[in-house]
Protein backbone atom coordinates (compact mmCIF):
# COMPACT_ATOMS: atom_id res chain seq x y z
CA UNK A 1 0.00 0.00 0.00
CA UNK A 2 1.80 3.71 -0.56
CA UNK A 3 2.32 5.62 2.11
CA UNK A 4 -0.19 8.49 1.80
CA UNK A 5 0.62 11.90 3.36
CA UNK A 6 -1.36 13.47 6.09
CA UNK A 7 -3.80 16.14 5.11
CA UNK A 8 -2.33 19.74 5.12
CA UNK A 9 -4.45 20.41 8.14
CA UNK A 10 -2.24 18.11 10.23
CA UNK A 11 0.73 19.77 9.75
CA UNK A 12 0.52 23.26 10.91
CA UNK A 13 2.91 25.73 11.61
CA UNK A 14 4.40 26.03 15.59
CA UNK A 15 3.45 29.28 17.19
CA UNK A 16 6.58 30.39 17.54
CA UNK A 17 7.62 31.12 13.94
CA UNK A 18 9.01 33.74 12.41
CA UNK A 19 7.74 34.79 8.75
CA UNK A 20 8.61 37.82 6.96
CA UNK A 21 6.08 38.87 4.12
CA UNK A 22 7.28 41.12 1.24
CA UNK A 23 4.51 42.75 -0.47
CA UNK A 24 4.80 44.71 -3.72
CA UNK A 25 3.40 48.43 -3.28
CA UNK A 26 2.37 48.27 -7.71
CA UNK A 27 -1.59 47.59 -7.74
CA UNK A 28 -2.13 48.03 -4.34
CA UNK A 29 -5.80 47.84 -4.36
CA UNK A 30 -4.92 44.24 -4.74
CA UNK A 31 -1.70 43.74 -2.94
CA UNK A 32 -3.33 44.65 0.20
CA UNK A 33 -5.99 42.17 0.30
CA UNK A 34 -3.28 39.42 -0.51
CA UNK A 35 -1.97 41.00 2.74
CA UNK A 36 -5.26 40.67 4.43
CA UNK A 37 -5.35 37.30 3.78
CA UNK A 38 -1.84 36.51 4.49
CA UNK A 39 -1.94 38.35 8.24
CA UNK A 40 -5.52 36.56 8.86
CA UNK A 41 -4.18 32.88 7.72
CA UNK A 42 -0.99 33.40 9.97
CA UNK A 43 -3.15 34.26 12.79
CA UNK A 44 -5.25 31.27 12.29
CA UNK A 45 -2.06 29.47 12.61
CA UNK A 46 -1.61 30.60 15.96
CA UNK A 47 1.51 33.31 15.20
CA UNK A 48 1.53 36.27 16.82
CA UNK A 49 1.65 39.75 14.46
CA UNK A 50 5.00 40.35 16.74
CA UNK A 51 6.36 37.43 14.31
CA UNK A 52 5.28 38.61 11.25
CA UNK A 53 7.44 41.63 10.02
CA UNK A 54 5.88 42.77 6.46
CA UNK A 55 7.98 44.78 4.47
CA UNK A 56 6.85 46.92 1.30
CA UNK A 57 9.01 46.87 -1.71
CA UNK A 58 8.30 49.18 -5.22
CA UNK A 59 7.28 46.16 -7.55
CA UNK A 60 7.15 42.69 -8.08
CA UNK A 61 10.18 42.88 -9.43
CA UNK A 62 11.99 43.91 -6.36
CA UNK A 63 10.42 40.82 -4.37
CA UNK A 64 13.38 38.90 -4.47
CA UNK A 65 16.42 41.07 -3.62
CA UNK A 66 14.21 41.86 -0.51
CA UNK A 67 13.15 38.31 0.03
CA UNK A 68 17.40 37.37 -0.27
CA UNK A 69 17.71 39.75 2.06
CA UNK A 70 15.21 38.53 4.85
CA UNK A 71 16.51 34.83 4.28
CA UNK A 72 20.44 36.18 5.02
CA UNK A 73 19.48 37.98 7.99
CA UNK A 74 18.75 34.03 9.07
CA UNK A 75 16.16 35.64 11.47
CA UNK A 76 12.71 34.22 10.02
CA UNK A 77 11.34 30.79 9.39
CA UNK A 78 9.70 31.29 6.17
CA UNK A 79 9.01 34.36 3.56
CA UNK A 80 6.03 35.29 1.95
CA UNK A 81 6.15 36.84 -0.99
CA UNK A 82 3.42 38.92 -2.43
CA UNK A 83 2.47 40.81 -5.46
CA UNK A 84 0.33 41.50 -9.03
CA UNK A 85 1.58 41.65 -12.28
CA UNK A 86 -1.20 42.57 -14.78
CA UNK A 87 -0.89 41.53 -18.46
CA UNK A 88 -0.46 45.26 -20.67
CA UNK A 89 0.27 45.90 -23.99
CA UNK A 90 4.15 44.78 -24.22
CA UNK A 91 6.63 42.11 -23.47
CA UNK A 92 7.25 43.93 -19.39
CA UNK A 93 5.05 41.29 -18.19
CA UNK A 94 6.85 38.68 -19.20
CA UNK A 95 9.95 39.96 -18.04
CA UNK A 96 8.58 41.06 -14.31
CA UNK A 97 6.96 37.90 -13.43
CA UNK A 98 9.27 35.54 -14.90
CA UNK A 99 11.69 37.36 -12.84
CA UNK A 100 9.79 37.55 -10.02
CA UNK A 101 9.44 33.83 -9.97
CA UNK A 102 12.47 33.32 -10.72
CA UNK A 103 14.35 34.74 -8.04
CA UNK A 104 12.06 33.71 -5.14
CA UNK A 105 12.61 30.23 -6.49
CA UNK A 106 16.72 31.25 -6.50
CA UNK A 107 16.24 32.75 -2.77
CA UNK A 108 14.63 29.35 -1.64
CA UNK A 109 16.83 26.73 -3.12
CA UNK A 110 20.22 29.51 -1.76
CA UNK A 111 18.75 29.45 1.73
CA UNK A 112 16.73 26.24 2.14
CA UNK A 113 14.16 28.37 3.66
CA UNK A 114 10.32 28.10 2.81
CA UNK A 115 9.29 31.04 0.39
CA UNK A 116 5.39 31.54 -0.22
CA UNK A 117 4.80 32.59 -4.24
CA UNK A 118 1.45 34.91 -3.47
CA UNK A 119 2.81 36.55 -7.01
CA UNK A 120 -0.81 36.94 -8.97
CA UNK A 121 -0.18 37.30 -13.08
CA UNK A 122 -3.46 37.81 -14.59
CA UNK A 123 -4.78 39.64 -17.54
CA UNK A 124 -6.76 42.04 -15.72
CA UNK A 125 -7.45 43.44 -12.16
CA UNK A 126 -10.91 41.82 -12.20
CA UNK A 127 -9.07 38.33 -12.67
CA UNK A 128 -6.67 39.41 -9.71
CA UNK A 129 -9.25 40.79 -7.47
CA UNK A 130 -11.01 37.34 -7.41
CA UNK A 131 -8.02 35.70 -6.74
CA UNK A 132 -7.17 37.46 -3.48
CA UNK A 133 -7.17 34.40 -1.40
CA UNK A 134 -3.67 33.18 -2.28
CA UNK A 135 -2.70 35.91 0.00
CA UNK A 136 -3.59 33.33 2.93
CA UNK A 137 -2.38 30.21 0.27
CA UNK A 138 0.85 31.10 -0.02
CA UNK A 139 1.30 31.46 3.91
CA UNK A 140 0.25 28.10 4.02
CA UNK A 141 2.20 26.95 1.31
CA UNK A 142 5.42 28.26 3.37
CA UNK A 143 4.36 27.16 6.78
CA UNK A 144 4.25 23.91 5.61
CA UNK A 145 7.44 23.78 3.77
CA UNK A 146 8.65 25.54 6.71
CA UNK A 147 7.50 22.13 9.08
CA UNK A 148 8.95 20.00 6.11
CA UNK A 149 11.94 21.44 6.03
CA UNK A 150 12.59 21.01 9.55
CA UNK A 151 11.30 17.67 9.98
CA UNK A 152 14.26 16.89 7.47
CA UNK A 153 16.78 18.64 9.36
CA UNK A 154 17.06 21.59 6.73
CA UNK A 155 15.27 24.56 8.01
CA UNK A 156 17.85 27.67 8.17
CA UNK A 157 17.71 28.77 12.45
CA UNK A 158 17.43 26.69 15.76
C-alpha cells in the first residue's frame, strides 16, 4: 500500500515562527488584500503579528532582492512573498513575473528556507481581485514547507 501523506491540516505551523512577508506596493488595491489574507491565515495558525514583520518593496520585481535579504538575515522561518503583475500591452510582463518567480525560487533553493509565491499574473485586475485568497495560500504553502523542512533537518535557524 503507498504511504499516503497526512492532510495539510495536520501539519501546521508552531506558534513560535518567524515569517517575513514582502509585499509589492504596484496595484495596491490588490496587494493589500493578498496581505489581508496573508496576516488573517498566519493568525489562524496561531503566530503572533509580533512574528510577522511585512515589508513593502516598489514592484514585483523587487520581491526577491528583498526576500534574499530577509533569508540572510537568518532571522525568520519562512518568507512570503506577495504581489500583481497585470498583463499590458508589451513584453514587461513577461519579463517582471518571470523574474519575479524566478528569483524567489533562487532565494529558496540559496537558503533552504520556505518562500510563499502569493505573485498573482493575470490579464486584468478583475481576474486578480477574485483571486485574493492566495494571499492566505501562499502562507500556508510556506508554513508547511517551513514544518517540512525542519522535519528533514534543513530549516535555516534553531
Amino acid at each position: 500500500m503507498p504511504h499516503k501523506a497526512p492532510p495539510s491540516a495536520a501539519r501546521t505551523s508552531k506558534s513560535q515562527r518567524r515569517v517575513a512577508i514582502v509585499v509589492s506596493r504596484f496595484h495596491e488595491n490588490v496587494t493589500t488584500k493578498l496581505l489581508d489574507g496573508a496576516r488573517d491565515a498566519l493568525r489562524r495558525g496561531g503566530i503572533a503579528d509580533s512574528h510577522v514583520d511585512v515589508t513593502w518593496v516598489p514592484g514585483a520585481f523587487e520581491l526577491p532582492v528583498v526576500a534574499e535579504a530577509a533569508a540572510a538575515s537568518e532571522r525568520f522561518d519562512a518568507i512570503v512573498a506577495l504581489g500583481c503583475v497585470i498583463r499590458g500591452e508589451t513584453p514587461h510582463f513577461e519579463y517582471v513575473a518571470g523574474e519575479a518567480a524566478r528569483g524567489l525560487g533562487n532565494v529558496a533553493l540559496a537558503h533552504r528556507i520556505a518562500v510563499g509565491f502569493g505573485v498573482l499574473t493575470t490579464d486584468t485586475e478583475g481576474q486578480a481581485l477574485a483571486r485574493v485568497s492566495k494571499g492566505a495560500e501562499a502562507v500556508q504553502a510556506a508554513l508547511e514547507t517551513a514544518d517540512a523542512l525542519e522535519r528533514l533537518g534543513a530549516a535555516p535557524r534553531d
